[in-house]
N, C-alpha and C. Protein backbone atom coordinates (compact mmCIF):
# COMPACT_ATOMS: atom_id res chain seq x y z
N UNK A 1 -45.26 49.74 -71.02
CA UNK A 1 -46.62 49.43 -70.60
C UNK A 1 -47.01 48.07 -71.13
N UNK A 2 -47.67 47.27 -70.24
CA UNK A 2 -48.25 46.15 -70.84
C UNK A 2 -49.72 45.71 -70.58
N UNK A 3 -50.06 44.82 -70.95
CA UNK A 3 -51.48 44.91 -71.54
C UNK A 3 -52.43 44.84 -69.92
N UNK A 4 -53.39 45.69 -70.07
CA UNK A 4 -54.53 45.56 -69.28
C UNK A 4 -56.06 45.21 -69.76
N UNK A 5 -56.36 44.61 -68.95
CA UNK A 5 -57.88 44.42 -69.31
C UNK A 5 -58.68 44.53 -67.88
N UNK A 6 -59.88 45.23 -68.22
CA UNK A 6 -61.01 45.49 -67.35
C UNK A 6 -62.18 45.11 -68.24
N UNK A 7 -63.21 44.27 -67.11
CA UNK A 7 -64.29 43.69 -67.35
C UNK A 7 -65.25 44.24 -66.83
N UNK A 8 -66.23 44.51 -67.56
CA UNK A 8 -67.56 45.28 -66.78
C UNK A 8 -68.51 45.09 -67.61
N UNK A 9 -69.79 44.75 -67.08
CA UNK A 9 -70.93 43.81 -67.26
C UNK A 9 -71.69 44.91 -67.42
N UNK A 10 -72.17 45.25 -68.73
CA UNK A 10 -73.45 46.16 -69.18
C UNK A 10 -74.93 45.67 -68.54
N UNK A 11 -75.94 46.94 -68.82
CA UNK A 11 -77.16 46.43 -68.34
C UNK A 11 -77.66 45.46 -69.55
N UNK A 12 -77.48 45.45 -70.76
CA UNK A 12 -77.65 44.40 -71.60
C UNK A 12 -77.09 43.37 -70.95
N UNK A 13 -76.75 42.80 -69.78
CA UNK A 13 -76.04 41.17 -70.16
C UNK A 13 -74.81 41.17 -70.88
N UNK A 14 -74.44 41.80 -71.49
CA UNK A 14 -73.26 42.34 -72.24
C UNK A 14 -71.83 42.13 -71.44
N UNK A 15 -71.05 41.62 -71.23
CA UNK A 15 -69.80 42.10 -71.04
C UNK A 15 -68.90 42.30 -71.84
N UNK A 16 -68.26 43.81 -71.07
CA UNK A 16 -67.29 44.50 -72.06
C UNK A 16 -66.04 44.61 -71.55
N UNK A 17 -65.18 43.84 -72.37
CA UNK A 17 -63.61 43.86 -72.32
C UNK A 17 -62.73 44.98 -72.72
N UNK A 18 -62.77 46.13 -71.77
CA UNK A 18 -61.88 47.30 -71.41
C UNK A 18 -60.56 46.58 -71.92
N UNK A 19 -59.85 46.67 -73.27
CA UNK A 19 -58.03 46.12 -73.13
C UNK A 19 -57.38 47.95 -73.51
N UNK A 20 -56.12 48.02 -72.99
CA UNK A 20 -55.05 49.15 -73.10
C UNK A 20 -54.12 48.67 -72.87
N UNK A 21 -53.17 48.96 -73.18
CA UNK A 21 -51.89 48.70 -73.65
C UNK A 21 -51.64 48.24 -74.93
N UNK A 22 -50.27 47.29 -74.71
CA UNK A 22 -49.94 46.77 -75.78
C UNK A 22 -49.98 44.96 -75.95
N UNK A 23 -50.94 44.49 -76.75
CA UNK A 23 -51.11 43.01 -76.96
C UNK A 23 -49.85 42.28 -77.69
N UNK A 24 -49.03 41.85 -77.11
CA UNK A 24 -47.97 40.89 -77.93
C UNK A 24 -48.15 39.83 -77.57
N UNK A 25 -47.08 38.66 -78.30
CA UNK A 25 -47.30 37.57 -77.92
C UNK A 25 -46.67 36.90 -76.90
N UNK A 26 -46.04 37.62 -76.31
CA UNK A 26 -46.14 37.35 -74.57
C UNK A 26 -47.52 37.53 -73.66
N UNK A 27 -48.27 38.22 -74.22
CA UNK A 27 -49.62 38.15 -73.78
C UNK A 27 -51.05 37.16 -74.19
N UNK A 28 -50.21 37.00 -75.42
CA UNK A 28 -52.09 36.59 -76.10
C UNK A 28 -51.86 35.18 -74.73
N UNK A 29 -51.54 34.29 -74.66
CA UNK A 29 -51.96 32.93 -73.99
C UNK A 29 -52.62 33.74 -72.43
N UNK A 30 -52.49 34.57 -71.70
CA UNK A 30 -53.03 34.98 -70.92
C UNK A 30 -54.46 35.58 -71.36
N UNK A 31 -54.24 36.87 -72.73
CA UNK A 31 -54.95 36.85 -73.11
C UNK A 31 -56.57 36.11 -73.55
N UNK A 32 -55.57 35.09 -73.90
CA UNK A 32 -56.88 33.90 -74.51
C UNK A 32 -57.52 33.12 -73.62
N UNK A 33 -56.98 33.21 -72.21
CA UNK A 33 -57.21 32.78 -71.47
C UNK A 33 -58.80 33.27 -70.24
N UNK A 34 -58.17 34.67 -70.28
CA UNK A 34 -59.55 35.40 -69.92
C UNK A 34 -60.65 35.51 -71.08
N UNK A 35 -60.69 35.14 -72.11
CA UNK A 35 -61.55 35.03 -73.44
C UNK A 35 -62.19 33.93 -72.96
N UNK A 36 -61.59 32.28 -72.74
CA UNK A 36 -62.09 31.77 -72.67
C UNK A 36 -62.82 31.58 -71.72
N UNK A 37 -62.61 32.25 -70.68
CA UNK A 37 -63.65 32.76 -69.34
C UNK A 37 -64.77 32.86 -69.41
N UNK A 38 -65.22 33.93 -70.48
CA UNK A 38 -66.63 34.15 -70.55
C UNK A 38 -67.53 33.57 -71.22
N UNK A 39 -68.38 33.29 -70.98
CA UNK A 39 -69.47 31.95 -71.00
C UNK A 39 -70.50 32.61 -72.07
N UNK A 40 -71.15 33.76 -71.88
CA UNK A 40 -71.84 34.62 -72.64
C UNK A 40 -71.55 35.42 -73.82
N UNK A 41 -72.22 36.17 -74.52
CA UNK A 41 -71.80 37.11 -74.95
C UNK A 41 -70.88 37.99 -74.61
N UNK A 42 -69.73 38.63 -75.46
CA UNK A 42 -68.78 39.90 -74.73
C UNK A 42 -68.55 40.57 -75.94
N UNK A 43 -67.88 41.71 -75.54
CA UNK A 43 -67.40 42.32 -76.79
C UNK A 43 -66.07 42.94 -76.37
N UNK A 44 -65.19 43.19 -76.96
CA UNK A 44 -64.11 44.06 -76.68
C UNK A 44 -63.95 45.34 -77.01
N UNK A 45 -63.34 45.97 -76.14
CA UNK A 45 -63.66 47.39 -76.47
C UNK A 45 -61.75 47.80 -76.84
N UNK A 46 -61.35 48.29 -77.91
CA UNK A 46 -60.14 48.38 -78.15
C UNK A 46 -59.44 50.16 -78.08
N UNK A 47 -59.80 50.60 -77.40
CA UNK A 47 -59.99 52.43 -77.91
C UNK A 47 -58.61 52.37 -77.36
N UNK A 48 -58.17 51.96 -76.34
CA UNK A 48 -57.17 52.21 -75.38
C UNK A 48 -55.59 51.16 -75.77
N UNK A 49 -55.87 50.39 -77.34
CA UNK A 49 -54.99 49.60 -77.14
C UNK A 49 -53.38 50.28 -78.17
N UNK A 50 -52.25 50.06 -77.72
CA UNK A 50 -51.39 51.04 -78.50
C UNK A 50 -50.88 50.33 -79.40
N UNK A 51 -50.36 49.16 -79.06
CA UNK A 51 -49.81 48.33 -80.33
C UNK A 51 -50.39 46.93 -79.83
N UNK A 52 -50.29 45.67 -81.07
CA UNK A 52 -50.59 44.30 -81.15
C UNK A 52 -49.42 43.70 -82.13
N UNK A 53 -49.29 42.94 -81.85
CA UNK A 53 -48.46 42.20 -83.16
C UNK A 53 -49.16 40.87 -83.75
N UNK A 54 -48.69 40.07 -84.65
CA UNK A 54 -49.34 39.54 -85.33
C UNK A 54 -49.82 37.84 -84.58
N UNK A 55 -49.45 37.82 -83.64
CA UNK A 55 -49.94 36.87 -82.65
C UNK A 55 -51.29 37.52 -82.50
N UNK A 56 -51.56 38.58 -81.82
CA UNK A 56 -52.77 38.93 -81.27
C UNK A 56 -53.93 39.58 -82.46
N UNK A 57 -53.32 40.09 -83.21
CA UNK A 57 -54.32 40.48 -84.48
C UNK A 57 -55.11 38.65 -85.10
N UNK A 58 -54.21 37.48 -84.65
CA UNK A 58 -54.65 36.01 -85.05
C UNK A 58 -55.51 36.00 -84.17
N UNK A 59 -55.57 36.04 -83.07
CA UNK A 59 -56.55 36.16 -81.90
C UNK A 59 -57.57 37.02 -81.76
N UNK A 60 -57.37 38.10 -82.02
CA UNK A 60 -58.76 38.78 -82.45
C UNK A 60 -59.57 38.40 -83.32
N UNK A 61 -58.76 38.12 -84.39
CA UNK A 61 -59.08 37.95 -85.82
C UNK A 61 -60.23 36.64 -85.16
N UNK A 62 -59.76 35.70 -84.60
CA UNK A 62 -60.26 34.80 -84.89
C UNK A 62 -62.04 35.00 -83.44
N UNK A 63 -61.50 35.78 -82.83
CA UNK A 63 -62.54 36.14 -81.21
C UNK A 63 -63.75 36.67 -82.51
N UNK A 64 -63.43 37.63 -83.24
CA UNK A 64 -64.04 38.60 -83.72
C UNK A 64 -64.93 37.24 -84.92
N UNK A 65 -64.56 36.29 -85.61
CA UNK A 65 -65.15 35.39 -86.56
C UNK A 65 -65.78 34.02 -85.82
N UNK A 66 -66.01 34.45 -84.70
CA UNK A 66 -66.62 33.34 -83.16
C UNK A 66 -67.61 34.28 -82.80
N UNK A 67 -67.74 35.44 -83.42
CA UNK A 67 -69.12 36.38 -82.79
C UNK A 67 -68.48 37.45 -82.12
N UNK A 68 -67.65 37.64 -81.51
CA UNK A 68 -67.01 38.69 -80.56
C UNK A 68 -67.16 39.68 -81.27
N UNK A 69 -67.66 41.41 -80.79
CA UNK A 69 -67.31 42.45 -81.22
C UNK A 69 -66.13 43.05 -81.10
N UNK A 70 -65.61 43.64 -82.10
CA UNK A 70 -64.66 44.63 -81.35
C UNK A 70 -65.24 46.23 -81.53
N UNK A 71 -65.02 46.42 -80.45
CA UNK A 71 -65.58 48.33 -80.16
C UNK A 71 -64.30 49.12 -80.78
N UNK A 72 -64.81 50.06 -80.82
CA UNK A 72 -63.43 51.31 -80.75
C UNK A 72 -62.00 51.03 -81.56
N UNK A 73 -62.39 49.88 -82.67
CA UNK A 73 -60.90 49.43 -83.22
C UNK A 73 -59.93 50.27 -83.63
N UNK A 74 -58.78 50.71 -83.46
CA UNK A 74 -58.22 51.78 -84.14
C UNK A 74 -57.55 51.25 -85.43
N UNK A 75 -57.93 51.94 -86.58
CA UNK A 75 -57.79 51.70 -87.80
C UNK A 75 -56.95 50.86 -88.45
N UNK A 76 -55.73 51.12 -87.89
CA UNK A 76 -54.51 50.24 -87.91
C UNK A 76 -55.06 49.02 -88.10
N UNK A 77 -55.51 48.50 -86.98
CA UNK A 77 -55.79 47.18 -86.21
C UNK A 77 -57.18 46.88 -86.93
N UNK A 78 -58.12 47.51 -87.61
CA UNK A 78 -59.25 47.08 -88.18
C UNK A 78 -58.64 46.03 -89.39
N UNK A 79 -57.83 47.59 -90.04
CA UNK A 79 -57.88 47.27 -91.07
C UNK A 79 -56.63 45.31 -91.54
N UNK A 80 -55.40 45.33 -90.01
CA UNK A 80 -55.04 44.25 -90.24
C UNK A 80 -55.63 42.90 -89.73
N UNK A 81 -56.39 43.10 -88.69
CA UNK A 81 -57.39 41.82 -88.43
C UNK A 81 -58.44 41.53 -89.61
N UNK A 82 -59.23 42.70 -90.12
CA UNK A 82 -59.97 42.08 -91.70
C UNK A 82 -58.93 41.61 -92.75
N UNK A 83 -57.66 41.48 -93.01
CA UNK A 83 -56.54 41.26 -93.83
C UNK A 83 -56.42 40.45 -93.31
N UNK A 84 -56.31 39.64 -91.73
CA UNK A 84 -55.74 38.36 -91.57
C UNK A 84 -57.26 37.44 -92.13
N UNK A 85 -58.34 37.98 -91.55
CA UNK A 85 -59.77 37.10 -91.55
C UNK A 85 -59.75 36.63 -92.88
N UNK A 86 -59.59 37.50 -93.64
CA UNK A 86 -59.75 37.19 -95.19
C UNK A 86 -58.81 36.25 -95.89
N UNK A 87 -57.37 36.31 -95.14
CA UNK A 87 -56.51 35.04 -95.43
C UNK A 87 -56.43 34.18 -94.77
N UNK A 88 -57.38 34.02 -93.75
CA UNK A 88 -57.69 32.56 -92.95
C UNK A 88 -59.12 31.65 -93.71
N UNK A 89 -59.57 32.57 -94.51
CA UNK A 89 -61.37 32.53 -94.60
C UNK A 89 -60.61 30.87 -95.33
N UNK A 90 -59.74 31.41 -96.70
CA UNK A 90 -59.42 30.18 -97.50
C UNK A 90 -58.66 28.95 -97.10
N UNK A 91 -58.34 29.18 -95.77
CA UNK A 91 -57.39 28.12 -95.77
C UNK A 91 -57.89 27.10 -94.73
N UNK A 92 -57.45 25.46 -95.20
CA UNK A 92 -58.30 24.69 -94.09
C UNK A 92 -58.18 24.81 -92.78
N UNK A 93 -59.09 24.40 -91.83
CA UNK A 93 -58.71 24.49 -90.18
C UNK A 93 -57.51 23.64 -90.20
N UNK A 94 -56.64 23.56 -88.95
CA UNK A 94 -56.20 22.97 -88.43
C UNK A 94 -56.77 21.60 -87.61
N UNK A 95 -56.60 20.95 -87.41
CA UNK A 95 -56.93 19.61 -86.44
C UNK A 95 -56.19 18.82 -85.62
N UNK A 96 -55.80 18.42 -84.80
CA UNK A 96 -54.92 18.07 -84.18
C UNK A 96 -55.57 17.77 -82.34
C-alpha cells in the first residue's frame, strides 16, 4: 500500500488532510508538494497512516512547527516527530 491523501474543506475554513498508508521517502517530495498547495490553514489528520520513516517524520516534524496540526497521531509517530522537533529546536537553519 502506498500513501493516500484526501482533502476536504471543513465548515471552519479548515482543510483537512485525510493521509493512509505508508509515508516514505519516495513519497515525502510529492508529499510536500500537496502541503505546499494550501494557501490557508490545514491540518492533517493521521488516524489512517501505517508506517513513516524518518524522511517524513522531518516533514511533519517540520509542517507541524509552521502551525500545521496533526489529528489522530498514532503514538509511535507522536512520540518520534516531538523527538525529531526537539533535536532540530537546537540546531541552526540551513541556508542555501
Amino acid at each position: 500500500m502506498s500513501c493516500r491523501i484526501d482533502r476536504v474543506a471543513s465548515a471552519e475554513n479548515l482543510v483537512v488532510l485525510f493521509i493512509s498508508g505508508r509515508i516514505t521517502g519516495e513519497h515525502v517530495e510529492m508529499f510536500r508538494g500537496v502541503l505546499e498547495q494550501e494557501s490557508g490553514g490545514f491540518a492533517m489528520d493521521l488516524k489512517n497512516v501505517l508506517l513513516v520513516d524518518r524522511e517524513a517524520v522531518k516533514l511533519l516534524a517540520l509542517s507541524e512547527a509552521n502551525g500545521t496540526e496533526l489529528r489522530n497521531c498514532p503514538p509511535y509517530i507522536r512520540e518520534w516527530v516531538t523527538r525529531e522537533r526537539s533535536e532540530t529546536q537546537g540546531r541552526p537553519s540551513k541556508q542555501g
